[in-house]
Protein backbone atom coordinates (compact mmCIF):
# COMPACT_ATOMS: atom_id res chain seq x y z
CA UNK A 1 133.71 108.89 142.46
CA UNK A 2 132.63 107.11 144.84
CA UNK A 3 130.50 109.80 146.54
CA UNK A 4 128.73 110.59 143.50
CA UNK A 5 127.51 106.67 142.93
CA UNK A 6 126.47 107.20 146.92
CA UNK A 7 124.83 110.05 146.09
CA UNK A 8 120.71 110.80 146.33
CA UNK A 9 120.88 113.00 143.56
CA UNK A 10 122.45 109.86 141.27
CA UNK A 11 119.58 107.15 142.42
CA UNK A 12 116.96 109.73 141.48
CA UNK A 13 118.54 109.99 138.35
CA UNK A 14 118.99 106.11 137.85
CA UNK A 15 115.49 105.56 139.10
CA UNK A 16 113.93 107.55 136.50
CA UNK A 17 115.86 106.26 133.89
CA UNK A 18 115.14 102.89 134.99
CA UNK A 19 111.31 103.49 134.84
CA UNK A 20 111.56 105.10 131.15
CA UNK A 21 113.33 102.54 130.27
CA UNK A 22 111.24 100.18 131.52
CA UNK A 23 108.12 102.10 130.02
CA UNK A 24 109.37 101.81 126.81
CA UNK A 25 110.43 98.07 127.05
CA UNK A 26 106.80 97.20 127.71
CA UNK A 27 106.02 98.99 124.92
CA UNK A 28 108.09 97.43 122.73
CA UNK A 29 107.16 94.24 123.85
CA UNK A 30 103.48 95.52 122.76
CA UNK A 31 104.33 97.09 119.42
CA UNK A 32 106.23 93.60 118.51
CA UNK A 33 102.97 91.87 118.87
CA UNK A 34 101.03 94.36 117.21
CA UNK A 35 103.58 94.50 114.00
CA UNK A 36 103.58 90.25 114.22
CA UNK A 37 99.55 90.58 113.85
CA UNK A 38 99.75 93.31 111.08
CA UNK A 39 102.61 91.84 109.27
CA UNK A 40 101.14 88.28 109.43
CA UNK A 41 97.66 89.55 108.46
CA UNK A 42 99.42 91.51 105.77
CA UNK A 43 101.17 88.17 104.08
CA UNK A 44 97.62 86.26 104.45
CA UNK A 45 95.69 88.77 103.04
CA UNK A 46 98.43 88.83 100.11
CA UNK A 47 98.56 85.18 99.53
CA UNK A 48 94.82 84.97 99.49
CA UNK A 49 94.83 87.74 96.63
CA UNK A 50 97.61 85.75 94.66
CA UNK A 51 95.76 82.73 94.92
CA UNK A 52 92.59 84.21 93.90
CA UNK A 53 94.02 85.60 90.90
CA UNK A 54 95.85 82.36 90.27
CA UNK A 55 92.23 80.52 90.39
CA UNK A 56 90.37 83.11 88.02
CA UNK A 57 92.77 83.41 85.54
CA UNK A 58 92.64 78.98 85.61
CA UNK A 59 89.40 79.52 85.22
CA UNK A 60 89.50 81.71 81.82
CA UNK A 61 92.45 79.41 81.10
CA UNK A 62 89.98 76.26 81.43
CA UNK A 63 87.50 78.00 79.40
CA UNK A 64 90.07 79.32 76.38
CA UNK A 65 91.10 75.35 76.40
CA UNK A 66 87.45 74.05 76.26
CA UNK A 67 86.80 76.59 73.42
CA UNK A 68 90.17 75.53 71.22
CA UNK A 69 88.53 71.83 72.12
CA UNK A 70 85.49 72.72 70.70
CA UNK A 71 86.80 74.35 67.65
CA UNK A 72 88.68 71.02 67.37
CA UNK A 73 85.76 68.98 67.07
CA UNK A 74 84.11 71.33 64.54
CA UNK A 75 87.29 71.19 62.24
CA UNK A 76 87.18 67.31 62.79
CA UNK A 77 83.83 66.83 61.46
CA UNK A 78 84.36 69.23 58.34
CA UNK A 79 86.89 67.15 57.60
CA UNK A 80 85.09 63.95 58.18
CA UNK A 81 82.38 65.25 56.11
CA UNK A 82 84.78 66.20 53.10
CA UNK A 83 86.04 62.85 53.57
CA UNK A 84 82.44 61.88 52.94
CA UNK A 85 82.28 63.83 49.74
CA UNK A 86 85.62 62.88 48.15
CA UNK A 87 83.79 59.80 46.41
CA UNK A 88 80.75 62.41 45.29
CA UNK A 89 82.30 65.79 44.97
CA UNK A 90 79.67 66.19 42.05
CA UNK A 91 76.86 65.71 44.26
CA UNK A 92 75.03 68.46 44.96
CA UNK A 93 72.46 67.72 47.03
CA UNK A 94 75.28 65.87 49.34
CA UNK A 95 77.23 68.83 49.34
CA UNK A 96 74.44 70.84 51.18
CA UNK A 97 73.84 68.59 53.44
CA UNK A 98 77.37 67.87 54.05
CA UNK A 99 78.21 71.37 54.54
CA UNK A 100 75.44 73.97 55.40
CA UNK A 101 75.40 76.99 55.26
CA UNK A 102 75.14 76.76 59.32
CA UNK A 103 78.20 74.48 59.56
CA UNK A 104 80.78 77.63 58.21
CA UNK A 105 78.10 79.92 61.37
CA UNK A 106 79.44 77.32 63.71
CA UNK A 107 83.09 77.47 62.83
CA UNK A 108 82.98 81.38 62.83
CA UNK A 109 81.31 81.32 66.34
CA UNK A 110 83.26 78.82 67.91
CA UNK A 111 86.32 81.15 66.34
CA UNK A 112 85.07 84.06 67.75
CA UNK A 113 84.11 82.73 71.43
CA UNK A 114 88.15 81.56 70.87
CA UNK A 115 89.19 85.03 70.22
CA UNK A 116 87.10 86.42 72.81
CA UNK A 117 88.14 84.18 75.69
CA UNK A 118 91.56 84.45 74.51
CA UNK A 119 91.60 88.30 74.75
CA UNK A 120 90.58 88.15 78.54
CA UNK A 121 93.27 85.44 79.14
CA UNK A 122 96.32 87.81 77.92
CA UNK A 123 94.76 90.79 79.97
CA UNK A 124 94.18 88.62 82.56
CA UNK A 125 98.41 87.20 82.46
CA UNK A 126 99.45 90.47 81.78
CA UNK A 127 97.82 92.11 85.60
CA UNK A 128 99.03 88.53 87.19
CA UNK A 129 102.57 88.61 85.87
CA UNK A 130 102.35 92.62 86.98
CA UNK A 131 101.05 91.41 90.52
CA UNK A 132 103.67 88.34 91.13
CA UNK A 133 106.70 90.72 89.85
CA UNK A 134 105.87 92.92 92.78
CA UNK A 135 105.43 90.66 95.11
CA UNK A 136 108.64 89.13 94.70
CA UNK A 137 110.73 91.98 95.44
CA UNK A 138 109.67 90.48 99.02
CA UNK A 139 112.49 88.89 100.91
CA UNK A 140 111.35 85.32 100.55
CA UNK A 141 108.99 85.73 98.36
CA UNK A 142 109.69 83.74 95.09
CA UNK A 143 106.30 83.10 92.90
CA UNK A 144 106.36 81.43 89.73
CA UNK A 145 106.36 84.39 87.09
CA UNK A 146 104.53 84.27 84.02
CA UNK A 147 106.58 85.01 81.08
CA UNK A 148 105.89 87.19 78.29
CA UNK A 149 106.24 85.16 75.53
CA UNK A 150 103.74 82.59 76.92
CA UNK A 151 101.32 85.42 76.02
CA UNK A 152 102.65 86.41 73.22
CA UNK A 153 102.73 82.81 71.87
CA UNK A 154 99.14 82.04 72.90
CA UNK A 155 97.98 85.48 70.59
CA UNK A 156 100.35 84.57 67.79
CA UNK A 157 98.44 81.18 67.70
CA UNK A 158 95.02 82.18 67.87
CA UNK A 159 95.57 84.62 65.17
CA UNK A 160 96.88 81.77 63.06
CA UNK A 161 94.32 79.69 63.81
CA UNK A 162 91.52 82.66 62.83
CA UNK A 163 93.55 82.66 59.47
CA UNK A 164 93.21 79.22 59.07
CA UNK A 165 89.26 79.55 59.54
CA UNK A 166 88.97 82.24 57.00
CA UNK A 167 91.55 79.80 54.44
CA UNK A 168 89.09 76.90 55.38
CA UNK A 169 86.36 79.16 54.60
CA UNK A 170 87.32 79.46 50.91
CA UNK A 171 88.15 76.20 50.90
CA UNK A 172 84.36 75.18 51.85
CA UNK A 173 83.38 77.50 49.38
CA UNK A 174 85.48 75.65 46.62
CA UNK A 175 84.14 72.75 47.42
CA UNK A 176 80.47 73.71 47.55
CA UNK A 177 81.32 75.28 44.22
CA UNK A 178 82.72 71.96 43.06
CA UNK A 179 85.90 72.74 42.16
CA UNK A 180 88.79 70.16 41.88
CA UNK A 181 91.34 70.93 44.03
CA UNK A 182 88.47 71.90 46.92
CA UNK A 183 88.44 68.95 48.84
CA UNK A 184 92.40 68.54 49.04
CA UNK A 185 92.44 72.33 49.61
CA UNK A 186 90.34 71.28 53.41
CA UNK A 187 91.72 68.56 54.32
CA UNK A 188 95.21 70.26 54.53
CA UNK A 189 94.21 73.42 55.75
CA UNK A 190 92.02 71.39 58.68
CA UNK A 191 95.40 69.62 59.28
CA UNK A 192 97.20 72.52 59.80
CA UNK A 193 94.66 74.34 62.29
CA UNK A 194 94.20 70.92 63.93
CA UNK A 195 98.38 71.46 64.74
CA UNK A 196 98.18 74.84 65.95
CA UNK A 197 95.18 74.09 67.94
CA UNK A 198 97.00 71.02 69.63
CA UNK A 199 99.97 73.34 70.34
CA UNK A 200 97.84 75.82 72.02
CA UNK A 201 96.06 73.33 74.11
CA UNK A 202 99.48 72.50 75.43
CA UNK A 203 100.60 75.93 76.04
CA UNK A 204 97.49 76.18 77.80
CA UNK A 205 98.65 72.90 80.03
CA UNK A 206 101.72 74.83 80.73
CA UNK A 207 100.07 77.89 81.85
CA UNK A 208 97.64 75.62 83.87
CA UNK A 209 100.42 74.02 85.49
CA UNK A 210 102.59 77.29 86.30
CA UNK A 211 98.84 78.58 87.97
CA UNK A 212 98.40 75.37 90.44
CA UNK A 213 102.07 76.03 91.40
CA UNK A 214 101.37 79.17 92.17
CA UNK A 215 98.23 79.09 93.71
CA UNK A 216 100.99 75.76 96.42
CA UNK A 217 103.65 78.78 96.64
CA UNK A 218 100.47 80.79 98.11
CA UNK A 219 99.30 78.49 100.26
CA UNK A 220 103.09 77.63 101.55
CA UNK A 221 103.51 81.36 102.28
CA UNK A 222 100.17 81.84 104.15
CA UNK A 223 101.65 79.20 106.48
CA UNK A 224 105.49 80.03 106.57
CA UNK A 225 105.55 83.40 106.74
CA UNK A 226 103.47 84.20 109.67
CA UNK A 227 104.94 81.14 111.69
CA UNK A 228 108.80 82.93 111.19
CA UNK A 229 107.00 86.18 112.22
CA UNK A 230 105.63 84.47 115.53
CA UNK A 231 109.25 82.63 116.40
CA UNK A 232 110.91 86.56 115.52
CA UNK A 233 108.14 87.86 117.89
CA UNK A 234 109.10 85.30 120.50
CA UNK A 235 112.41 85.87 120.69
CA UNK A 236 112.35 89.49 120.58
CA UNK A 237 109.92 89.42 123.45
CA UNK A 238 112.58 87.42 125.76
CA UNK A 239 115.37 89.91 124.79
CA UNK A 240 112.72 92.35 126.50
CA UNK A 241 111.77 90.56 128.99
CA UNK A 242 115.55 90.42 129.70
CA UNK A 243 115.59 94.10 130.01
CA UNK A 244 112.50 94.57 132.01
CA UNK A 245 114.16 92.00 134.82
CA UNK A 246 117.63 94.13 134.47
CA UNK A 247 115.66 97.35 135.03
CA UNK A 248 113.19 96.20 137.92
CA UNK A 249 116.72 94.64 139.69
CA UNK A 250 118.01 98.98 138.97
CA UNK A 251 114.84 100.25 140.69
CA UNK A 252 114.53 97.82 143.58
CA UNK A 253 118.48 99.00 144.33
CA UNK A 254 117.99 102.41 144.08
CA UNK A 255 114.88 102.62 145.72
CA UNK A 256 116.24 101.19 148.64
CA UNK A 257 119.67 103.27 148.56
CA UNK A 258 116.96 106.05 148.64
CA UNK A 259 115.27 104.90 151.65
CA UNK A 260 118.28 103.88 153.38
CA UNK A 261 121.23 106.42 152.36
CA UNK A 262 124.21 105.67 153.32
CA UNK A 263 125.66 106.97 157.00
CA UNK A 264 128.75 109.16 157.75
CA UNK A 265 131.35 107.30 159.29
CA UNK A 266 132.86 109.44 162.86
CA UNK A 267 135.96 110.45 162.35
CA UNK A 268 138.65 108.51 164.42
CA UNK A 269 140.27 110.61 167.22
CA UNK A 270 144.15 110.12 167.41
CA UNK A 271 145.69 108.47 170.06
CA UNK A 272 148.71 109.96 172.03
CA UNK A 273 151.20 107.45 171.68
CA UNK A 274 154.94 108.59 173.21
CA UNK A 275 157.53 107.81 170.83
CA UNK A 276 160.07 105.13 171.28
CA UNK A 277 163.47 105.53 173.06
CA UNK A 278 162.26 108.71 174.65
CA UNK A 279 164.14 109.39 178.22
CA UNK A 280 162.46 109.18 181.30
CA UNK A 281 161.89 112.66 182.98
CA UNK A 282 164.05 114.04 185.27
CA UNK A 283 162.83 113.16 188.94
CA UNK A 284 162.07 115.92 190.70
CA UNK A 285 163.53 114.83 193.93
CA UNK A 286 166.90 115.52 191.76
CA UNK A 287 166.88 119.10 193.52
CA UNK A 288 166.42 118.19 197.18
CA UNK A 289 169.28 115.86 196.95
CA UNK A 290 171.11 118.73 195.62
């Protein structure tokens, strides 16, 4: 066994495999770099997206909440102006001027920018909610998810709310037409899109709320993420680096064992040694005496 470790063939062997080794090492130490920059430019470009989205749809959310606000103060001053005309529902000439014909244009337009903006707010929750689900299959990834029945709850108001218009509608018309149950036919259908409207607005708040947290969880992960990346990098790199030493200490031996092989040792000659107890030869002067 011996031998074979001694052998040139072996350090050839060893030497190579130390240098591919070492190759790939280097390599690896490059490619964990590389994935650290694509990974962590991968998570910002993400978070910047989520964020983004998070903003626009606050946006549309903003502008669905100044519309219901607006639509608020339109209902308020019908029914201010009914209130007007409860003392002289027989007033004609007060009723027109009370209630125009461009007074019912105003509530139908503010109803319809409503509608509108509240159309592009569920499409809007729907692709985010789509977006954040898929993001938080991520390991570590844990945005706040809008649910479906926030949607679903902001279109089941607004459609209650258009069919309050259209009921306050006839009820304007009754009262025009001075008829006596008009003006008590407003005021409680006002009162009762004046409640849905107030419960939207604070679904709306809700929604708003859930979008600034999200748009925090963004900004948390834009600095988290890549900084775990960089430490993983880091310590992968020294685990290398490890290697690299190990297999640079390999090459240096067997270089030299390659330069400097090992010498035969002689072979020992063996010594004549007489054995113990052996008689002493005869003397040859034994004969003459003889």
């Amino acid at each position: 066994m011996n031998n074979i470790l001694n052998s040139r063939a072996f350090s050839i062997t060893a030497l190579v495999l130390s240098g591919i080794v070492l190759v790939l090492t280097l390599c690896g130490i490059l490619g964990v770099w590389v994935t650290n920059y694509v990974a962590s430019s991968l998570v910002i470009d993400i978070s910047v997206a989520v964020e983004n989205s998070a903003q626009a749809l606050q946006r549309g959310v903003l502008r669905l909440d100044s519309g219901v606000e607006n639509l608020r103060g339109e209902i308020a001053d019908v029914q201010q102006r009914v209130t007007q005309l409860s003392q002289n529902v027989s007033d004609e000439g007060l009723i027109r001027t009370l209630l125009p014909d461009s007074k019912v244009q105003r509530i139908d337009d503010a109803t319809a920018r409503v509608t509108d903006t509240t159309s592009a707010v569920r499409d809007s929750i729907d692709s985010a909610r789509a977006l954040y689900r898929s993001l938080n299959r991520i390991p570590g990834v844990n945005l706040p998810t809008l649910s479906e029945a926030t949607q679903q709850d902001i279109g089941a108001a607004v459609d209650e709310v258009r069919g309050g218009v259209n009921e306050l509608k006839s009820g304007l018309a009754a009262v025009r037409d001075r008829q006596a149950n008009g003006i008590e036919r407003v005021n409680q259908v006002t009162a009762r899109i004046d409640t849905r409207l107030s419960n939207l607005q604070d679904r709306l708040n809700q929604i708003n709320a859930a979008l600034t947290n999200v748009q925090n969880v963004a900004k948390q992960l834009r600095q988290t993420i890549p900084m775990i990346f960089t430490i993983l990098a880091v310590i992968a790199t020294l685990i290398l680096l490890w290697v690299i030493v190990t297999q640079v200490l390999v090459i240096r031996m067997m270089w030299h064992k390659i330069k400097n092989p090992p010498t035969e040792p002689k072979p020992v000659e063996p010594m004549n040694i007489p054995p113990e107890n052996t008689p002493p030869p005869l003397a040859e002067s034994s004969g003459a005496n003889l």
